[in-house]
Structures are given as structure tokens and as C-alpha cells.
Protein backbone atom coordinates (compact mmCIF):
# COMPACT_ATOMS: atom_id res chain seq x y z
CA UNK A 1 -29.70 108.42 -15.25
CA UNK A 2 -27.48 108.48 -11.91
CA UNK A 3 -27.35 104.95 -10.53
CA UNK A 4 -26.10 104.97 -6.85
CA UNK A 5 -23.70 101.58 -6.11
CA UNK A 6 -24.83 100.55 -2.08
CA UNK A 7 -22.18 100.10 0.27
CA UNK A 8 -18.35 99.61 -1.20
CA UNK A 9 -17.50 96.32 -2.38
CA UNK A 10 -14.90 94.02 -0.47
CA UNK A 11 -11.66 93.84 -1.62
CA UNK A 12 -11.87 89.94 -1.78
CA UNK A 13 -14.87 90.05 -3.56
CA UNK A 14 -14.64 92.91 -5.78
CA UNK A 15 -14.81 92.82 -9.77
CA UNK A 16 -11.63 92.54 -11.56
CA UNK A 17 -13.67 93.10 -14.86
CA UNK A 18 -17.15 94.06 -14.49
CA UNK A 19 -17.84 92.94 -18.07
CA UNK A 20 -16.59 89.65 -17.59
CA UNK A 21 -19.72 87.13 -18.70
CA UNK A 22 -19.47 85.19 -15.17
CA UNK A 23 -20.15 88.93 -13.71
CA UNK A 24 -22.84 89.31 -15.31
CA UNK A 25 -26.69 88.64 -14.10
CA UNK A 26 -28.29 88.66 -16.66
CA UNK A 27 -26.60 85.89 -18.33
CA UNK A 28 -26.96 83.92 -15.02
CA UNK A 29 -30.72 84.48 -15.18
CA UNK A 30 -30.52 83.76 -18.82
CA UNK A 31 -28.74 80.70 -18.37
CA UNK A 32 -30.63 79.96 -15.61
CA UNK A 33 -33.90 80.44 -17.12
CA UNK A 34 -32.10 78.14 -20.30
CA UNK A 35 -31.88 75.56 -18.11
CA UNK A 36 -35.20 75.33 -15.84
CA UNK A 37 -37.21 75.07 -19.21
CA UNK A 38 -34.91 72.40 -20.37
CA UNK A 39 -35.63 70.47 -16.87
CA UNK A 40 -39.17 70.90 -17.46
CA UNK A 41 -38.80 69.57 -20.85
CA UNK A 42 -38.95 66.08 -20.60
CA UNK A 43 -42.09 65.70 -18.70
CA UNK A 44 -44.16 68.10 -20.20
CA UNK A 45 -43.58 66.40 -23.61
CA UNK A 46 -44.97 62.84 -21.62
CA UNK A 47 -47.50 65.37 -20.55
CA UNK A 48 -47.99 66.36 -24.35
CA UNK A 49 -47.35 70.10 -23.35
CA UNK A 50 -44.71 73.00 -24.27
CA UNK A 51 -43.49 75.01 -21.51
CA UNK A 52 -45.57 77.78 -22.67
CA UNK A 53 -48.75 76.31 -22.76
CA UNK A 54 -47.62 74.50 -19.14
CA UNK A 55 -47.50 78.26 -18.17
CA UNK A 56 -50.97 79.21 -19.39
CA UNK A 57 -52.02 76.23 -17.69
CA UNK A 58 -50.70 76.82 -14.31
CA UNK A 59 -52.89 80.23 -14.74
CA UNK A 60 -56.13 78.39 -15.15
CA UNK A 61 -55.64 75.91 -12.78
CA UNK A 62 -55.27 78.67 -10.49
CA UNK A 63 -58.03 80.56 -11.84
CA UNK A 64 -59.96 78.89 -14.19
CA UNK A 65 -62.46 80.82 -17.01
CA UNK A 66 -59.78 83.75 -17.45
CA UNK A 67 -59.45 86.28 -20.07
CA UNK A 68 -56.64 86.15 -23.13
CA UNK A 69 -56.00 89.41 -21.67
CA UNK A 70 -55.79 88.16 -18.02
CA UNK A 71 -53.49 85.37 -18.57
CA UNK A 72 -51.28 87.82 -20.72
CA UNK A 73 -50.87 89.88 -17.80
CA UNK A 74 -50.01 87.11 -15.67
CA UNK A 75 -47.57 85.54 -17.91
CA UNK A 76 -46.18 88.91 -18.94
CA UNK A 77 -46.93 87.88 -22.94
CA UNK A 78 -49.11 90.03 -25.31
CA UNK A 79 -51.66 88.69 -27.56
CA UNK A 80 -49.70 88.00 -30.18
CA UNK A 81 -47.58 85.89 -28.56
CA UNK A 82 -49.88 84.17 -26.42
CA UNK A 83 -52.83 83.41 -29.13
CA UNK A 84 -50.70 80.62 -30.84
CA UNK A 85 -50.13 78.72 -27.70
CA UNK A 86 -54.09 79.12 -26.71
CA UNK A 87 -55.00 77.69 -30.51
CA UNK A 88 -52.80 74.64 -29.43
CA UNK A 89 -54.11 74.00 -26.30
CA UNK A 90 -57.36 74.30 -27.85
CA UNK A 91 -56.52 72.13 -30.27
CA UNK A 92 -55.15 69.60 -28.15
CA UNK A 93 -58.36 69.50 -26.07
CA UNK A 94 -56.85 70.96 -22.96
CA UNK A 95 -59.02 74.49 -23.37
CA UNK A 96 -61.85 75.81 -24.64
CA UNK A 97 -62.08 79.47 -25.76
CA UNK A 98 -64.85 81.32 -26.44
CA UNK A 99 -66.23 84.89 -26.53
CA UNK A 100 -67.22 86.49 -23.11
CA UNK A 101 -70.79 87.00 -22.79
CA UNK A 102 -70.78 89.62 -21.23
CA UNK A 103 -68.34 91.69 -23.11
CA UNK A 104 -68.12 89.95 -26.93
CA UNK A 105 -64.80 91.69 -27.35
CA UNK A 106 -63.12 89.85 -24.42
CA UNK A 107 -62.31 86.38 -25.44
CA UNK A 108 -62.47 83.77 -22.43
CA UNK A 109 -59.85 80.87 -21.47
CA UNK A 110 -61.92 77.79 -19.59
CA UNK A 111 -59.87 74.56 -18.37
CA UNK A 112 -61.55 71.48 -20.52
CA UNK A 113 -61.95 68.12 -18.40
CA UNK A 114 -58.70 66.77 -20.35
CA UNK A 115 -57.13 70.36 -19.58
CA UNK A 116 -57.87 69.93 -15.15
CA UNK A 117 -56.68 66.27 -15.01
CA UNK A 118 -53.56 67.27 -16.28
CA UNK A 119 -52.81 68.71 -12.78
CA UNK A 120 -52.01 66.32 -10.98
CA UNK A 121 -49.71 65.07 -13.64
CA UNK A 122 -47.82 68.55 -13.19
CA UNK A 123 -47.55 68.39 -9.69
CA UNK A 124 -44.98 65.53 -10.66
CA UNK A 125 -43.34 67.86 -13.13
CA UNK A 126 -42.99 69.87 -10.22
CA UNK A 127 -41.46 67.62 -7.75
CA UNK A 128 -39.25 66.44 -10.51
CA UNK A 129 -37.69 69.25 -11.42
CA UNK A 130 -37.43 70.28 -7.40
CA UNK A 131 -35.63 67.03 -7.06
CA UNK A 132 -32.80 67.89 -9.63
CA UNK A 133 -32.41 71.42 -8.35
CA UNK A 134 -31.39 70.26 -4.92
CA UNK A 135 -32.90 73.39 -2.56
CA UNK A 136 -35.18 73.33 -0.20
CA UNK A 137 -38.73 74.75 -0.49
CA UNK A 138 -37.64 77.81 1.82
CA UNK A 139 -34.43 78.48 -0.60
CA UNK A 140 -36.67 78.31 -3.97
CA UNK A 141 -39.24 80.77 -1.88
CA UNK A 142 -36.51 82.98 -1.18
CA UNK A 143 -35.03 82.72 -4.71
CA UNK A 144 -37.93 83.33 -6.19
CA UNK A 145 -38.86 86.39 -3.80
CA UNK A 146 -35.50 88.20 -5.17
CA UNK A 147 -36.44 87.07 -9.09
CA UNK A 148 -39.83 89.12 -8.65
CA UNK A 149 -37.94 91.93 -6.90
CA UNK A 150 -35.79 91.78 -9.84
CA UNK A 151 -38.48 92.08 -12.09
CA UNK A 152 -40.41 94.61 -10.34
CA UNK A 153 -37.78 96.96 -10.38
CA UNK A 154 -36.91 96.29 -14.02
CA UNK A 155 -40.15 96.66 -14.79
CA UNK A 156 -40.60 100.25 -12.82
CA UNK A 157 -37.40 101.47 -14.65
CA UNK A 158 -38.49 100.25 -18.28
């Protein structure tokens, strides 16, 4: 595959060593990603949550009575991974799951009582961690609009 570089780089900001690891993005977004979920860390244990099962939660809150399959999509995690986390939030009274009616093969994701107050305890999470990253709510929408171009185009090229 032929990959075509834009525009020529300035000479002030060109790279000396393109393999240098502070020239690298995806150790930026590694380290970056490193260090969100360690922000997040703190309150989600007060909130007696990992940052994966946070994750599955933000799906239900959003749309509650989901699919396994559904919130793997969403969360970009197969089955295998994502089961695990489910079983805990089960266990931990946050979900229920159960098999769809309609289809017995689909297995369905609903938001407990315990599992829908938690929200409002996450919005905190949220503001917390907004807090220490010091941007703006325009500059994380615009940050996060290049992270899913990113992964759109990784994901068409994969």
C-alpha cells in the first residue's frame, strides 16, 4: 500500500527521527488513553465500578434494555471480552440480563434501579475528570471529533 504524505512539512517543524517515541501517535493516544482511565479511577472505585463496566453503563443509560451484542458494537468489545464485565455488573446489582423474548438467542442488558441511580453519581465522575484536564467543552468536542476520525479511518483500513 502507497500512502500519500499531504502537503510538505515545515522546516521548523519537521521530524528529525520519525521513530523517535515523542513522534509517535500512537503512544500519545496510548499514553493518553493510560492516563484518562487512571483519572477515572478513583471515583469509579467510590462508585464501586471498573472503567469497563462504567463504559457498559454509559451505553444503557443512554439506551437502556440493549443487546450483549449491541453494547459490543458500541464499545467496540466482542463477547468474550464483554461477558465478564456484564456477570459483574450483574452481580453487583447494577444489571439484569436475561434472554430476549423475542429472539431466545439474543441475550438482553436492562439498567437495575441500583444500576440508573448511579448516574447521577457519574455525572460527577465526569465533571471531575473535566476539571483536571483543563479544556473547555468545545476543545474536548473537537478532540474527540479527530479521535473518532482517527478511528474511523483505522477502522476502514483494518
Amino acid at each position: 500500500m502507497v500512502c500519500v504524505v499531504d502537503a510538505p512539512v515545515e522546516k521548523t517543524t519537521a521530524l528529525v527521527d520519525p521513530l523517535l517515541l515523542d513522534n509517535q501517535l500512537c503512544y500519545a493516544l496510548y499514553a493518553a488513553a493510560h492516563r484518562m482511565t487512571k483519572s477515572y479511577r478513583p471515583v469509579l472505585e467510590r462508585m464501586g465500578l471498573t472503567y469497563p463496566q462504567y463504559l457498559v453503563l454509559l451505553v444503557l443509560w443512554e439506551t437502556d434494555g440493549v443487546t450483549v451484542s449491541e453494547i459490543g458494537r458500541r464499545l467496540r468489545l466482542d463477547s468474550g471480552t464483554l461477558t465478564p464485565v456484564l456477570k459483574r455488573l450483574e452481580s453487583a446489582g447494577f444489571v439484569l440480563r436475561s434472554r430476549r423474548q423475542s429472539d431466545e438467542r439474543e441475550v438482553e442488558i436492562a439498567l437495575t434501579p441500583h444500576g440508573t441511580a448511579l448516574r447521577s453519581q457519574a455525572v460527577a465522575a465526569r465533571e471531575s475528570v473535566m476539571c483536571q484536564l483543563d479544556m473547555s467543552e468545545p476543545e474536548v468536542q473537537a478532540l474527540r471529533a479527530d479521535l473518532n476520525a482517527v478511528i474511523r479511518n483505522l477502522t476502514a483500513a483494518g
